[in-house]
Protein backbone atom coordinates (compact mmCIF):
# COMPACT_ATOMS: atom_id res chain seq x y z
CA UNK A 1 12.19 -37.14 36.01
CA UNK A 2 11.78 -40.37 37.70
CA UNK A 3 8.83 -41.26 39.87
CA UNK A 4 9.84 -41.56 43.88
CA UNK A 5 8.09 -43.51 46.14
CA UNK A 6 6.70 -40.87 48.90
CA UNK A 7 6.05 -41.19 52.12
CA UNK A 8 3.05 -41.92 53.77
CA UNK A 9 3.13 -38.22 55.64
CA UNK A 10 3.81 -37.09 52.43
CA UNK A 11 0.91 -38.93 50.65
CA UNK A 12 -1.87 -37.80 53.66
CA UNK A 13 -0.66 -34.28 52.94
CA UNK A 14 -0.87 -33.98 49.78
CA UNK A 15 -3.83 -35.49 49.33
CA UNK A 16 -5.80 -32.92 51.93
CA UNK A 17 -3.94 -29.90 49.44
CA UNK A 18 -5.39 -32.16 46.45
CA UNK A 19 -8.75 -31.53 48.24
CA UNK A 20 -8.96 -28.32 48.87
CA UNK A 21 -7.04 -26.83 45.29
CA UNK A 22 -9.33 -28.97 43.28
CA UNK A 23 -12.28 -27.35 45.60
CA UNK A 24 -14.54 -24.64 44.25
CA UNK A 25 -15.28 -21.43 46.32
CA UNK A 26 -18.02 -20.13 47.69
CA UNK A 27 -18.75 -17.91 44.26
CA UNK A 28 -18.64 -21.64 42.18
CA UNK A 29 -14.78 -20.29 41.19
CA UNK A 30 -11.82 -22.71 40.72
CA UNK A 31 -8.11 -21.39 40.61
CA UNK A 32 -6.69 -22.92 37.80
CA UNK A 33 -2.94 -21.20 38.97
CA UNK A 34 -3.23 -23.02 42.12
CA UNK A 35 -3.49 -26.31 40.62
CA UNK A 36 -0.71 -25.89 38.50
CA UNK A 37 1.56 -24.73 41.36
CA UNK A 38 0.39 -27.58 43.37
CA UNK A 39 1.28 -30.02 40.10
CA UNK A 40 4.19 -28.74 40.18
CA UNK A 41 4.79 -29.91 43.85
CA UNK A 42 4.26 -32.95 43.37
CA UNK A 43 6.61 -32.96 40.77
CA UNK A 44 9.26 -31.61 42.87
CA UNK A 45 8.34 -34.06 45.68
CA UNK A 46 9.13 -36.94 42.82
CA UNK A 47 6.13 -38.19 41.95
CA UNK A 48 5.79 -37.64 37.83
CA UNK A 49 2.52 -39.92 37.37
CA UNK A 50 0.58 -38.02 40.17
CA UNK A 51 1.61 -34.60 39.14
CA UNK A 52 0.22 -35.40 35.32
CA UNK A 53 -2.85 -36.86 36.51
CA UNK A 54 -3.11 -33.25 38.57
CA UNK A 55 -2.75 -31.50 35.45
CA UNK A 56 -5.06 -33.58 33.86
CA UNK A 57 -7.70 -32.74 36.11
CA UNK A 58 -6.93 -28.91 34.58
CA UNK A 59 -8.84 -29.80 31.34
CA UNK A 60 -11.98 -30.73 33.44
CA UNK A 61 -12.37 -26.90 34.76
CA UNK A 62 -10.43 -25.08 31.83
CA UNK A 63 -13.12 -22.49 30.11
CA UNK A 64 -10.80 -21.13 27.32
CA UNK A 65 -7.18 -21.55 25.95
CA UNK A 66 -5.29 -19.60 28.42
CA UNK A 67 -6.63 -21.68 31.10
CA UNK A 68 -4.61 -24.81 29.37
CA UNK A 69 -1.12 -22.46 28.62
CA UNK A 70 0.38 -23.48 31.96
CA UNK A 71 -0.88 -27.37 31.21
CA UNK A 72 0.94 -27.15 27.79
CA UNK A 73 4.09 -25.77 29.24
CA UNK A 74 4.78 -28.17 32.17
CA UNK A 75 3.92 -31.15 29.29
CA UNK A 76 6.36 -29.88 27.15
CA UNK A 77 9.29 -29.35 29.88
CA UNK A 78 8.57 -32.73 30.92
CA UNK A 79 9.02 -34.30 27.36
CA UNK A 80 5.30 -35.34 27.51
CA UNK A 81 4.74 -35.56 23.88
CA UNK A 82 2.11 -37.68 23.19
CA UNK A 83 0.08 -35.82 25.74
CA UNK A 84 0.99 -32.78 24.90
CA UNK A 85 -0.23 -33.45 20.94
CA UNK A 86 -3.89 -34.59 22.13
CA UNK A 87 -4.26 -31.69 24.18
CA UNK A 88 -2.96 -29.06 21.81
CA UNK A 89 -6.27 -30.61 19.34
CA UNK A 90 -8.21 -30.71 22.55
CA UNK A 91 -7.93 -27.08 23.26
CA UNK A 92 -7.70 -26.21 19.22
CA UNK A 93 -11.41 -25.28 18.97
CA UNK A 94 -11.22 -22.74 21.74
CA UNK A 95 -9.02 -20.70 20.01
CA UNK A 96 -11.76 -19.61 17.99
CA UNK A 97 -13.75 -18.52 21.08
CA UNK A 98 -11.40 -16.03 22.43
CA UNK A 99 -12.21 -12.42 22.12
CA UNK A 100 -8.77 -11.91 21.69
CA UNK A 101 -4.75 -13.12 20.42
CA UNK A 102 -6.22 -15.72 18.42
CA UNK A 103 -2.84 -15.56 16.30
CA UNK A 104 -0.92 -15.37 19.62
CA UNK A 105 -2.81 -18.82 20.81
CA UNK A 106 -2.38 -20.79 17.30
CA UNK A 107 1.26 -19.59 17.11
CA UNK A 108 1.78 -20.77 21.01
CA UNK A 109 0.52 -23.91 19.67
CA UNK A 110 2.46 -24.34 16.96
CA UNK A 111 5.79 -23.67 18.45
CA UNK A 112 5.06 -26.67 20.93
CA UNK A 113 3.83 -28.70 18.19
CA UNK A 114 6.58 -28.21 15.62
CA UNK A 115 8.89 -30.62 17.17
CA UNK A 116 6.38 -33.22 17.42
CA UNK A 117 4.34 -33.21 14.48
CA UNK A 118 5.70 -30.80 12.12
CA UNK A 119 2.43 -31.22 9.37
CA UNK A 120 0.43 -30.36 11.60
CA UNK A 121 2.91 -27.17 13.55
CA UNK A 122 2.19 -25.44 9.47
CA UNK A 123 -1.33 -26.12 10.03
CA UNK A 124 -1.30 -24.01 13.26
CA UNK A 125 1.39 -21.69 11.90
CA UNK A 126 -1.27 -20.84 8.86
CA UNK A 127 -3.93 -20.29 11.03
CA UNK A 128 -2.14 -17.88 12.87
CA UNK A 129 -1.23 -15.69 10.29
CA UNK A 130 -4.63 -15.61 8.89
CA UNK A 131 -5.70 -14.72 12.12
CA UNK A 132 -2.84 -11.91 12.20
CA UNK A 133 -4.16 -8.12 12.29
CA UNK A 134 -1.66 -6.21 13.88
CA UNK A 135 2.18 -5.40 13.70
CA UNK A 136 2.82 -7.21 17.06
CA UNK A 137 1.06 -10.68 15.37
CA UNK A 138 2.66 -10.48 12.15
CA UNK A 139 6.46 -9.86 13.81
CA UNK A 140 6.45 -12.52 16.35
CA UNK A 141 4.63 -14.87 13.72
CA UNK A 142 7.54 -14.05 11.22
CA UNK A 143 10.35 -14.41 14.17
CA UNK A 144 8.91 -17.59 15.24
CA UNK A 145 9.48 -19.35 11.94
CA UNK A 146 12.50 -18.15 10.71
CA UNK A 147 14.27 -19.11 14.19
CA UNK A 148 16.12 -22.68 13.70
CA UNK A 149 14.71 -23.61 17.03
CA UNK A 150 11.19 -23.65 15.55
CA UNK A 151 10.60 -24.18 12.03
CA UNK A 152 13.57 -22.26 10.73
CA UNK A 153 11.72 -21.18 7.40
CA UNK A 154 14.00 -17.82 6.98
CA UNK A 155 12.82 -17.65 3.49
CA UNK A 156 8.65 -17.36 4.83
CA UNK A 157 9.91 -15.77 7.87
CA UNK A 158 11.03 -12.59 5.63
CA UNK A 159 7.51 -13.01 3.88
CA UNK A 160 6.11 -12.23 6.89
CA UNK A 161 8.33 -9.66 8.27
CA UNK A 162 7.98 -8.18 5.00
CA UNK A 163 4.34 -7.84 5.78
CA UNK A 164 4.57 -6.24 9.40
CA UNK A 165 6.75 -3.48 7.68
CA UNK A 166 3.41 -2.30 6.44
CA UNK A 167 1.73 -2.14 9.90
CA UNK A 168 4.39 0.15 11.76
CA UNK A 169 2.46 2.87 13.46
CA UNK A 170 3.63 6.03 11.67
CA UNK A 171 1.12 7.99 13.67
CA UNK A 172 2.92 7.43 17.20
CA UNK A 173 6.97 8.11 16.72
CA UNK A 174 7.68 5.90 20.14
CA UNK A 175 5.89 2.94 18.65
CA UNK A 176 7.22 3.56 15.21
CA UNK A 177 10.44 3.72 16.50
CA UNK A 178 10.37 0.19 18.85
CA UNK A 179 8.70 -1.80 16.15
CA UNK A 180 11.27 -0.52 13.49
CA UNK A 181 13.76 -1.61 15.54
CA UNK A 182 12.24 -5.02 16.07
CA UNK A 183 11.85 -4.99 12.22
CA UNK A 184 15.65 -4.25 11.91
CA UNK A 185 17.05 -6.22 14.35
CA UNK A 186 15.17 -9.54 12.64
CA UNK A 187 16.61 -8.68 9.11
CA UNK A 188 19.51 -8.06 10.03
CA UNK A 189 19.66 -11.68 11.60
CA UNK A 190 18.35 -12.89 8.32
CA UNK A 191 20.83 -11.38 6.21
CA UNK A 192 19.34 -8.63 4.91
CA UNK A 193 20.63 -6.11 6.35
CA UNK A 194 24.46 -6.06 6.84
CA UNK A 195 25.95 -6.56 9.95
CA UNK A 196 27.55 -3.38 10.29
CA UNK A 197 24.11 -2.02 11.39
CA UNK A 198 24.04 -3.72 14.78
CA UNK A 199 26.37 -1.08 15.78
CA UNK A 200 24.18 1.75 14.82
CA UNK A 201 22.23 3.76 17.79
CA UNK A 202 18.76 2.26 18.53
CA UNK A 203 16.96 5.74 17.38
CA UNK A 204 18.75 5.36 14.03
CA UNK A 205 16.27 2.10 13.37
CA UNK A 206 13.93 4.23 11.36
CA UNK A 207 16.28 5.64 8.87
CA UNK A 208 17.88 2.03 8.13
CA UNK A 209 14.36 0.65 7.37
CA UNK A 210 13.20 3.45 5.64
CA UNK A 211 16.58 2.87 3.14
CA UNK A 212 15.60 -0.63 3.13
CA UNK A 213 11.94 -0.43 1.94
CA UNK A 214 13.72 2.23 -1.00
CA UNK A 215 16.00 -0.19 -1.98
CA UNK A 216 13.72 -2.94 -2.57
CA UNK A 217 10.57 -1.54 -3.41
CA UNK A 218 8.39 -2.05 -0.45
């Protein structure tokens, strides 16, 4: 993106919108998704230095880690690096604060950071996992870096899909039956299952995992 000179009608007007996004209600609230959207205009409109200082405004009135997500995103599609690095450690101790998805929120983290700063993307990849309690945290964890567009780490990617096996809902045969699935679908793009078994019926996911956990031990 290349910053655009904009016109004067163009300046006046945005600058009233900057006014009234940035302006609290009557109950003290600020809408954090209307000053991304409004970023994002600027953006379009061509004017890149404006539309970062907007979203750096964000990390005045963000409360928690969610409230920086949309920040982190737009700094990443724009190639923002630098910036996007010193806010990731900005927002890191707020992770801790959330009631919940604090594996979600390190692992969101970590997948921006692991083309930056790599170190520190297995710092935040750690964390997750020991933040991990469910089936849902440990298979997206695993997925994340195993895929070659992330860290790529097949061989602690199985680890950790290795572990989720162990957290499939047994009690509940829909949700046993979707997270097997998920299970078999990511070993068999790791190798470990062969490739024949793509072409086997969705409800057929339990049986395939069940012969995989006899065959190695799980």
């Amino acid at each position: 993106m290349i910053d655009k000179k904009l016109k004067p009608q163009q300046i006046k007007t945005f600058k009233q919108r900057e006014e009234e996004v940035l302006k609290a209600d009557e109950d003290g609230f600020i809408d954090i998704r209307n000053i991304e959207w409004f970023a994002d205009e600027i953006f379009a409109a061509g004017d890149k230095a404006w539309g970062l200082e907007i979203l750096r405004k964000i990390e005045d009135f963000a409360e928690n880690f969610y409230d920086l997500e949309g920040v982190m995103d737009r700094l990443d599609k724009l190639n923002e690096k630098d910036r996007l690095l010193t806010l990731i450690k900005k927002a890191e101790p707020l992770i801790e604060k959330e009631d919940y998805g604090v594996s979600g929120c390190y692992l969101s983290s970590a997948n921006y950071m692991v083309s930056i700063d790599e170190k520190y993307a297995r710092e935040l990849y750690a964390k997750s996992k020991e933040k991990a309690v469910d089936f849902n945290e440990f298979n997206s964890l695993a997925d994340a870096i195993a895929d070659d567009n992330y860290l790529g780490d097949k061989k602690n990617g199985l680890k950790i899909h290795l572990q989720s096996i162990a957290l499939i809902d047994h009690k509940d045969h829909h949700n046993q039956l979707s997270q097997s699935a998920q299970v078999v679908k990511s070993l068999i793009g790791l190798g470990e299952i062969s490739e024949e078994s793509e072409k086997v019926n969705f409800n057929d996911s339990i049986n395939i995992l069940t012969d995989y956990r006899k065959k190695n031990n799980l």
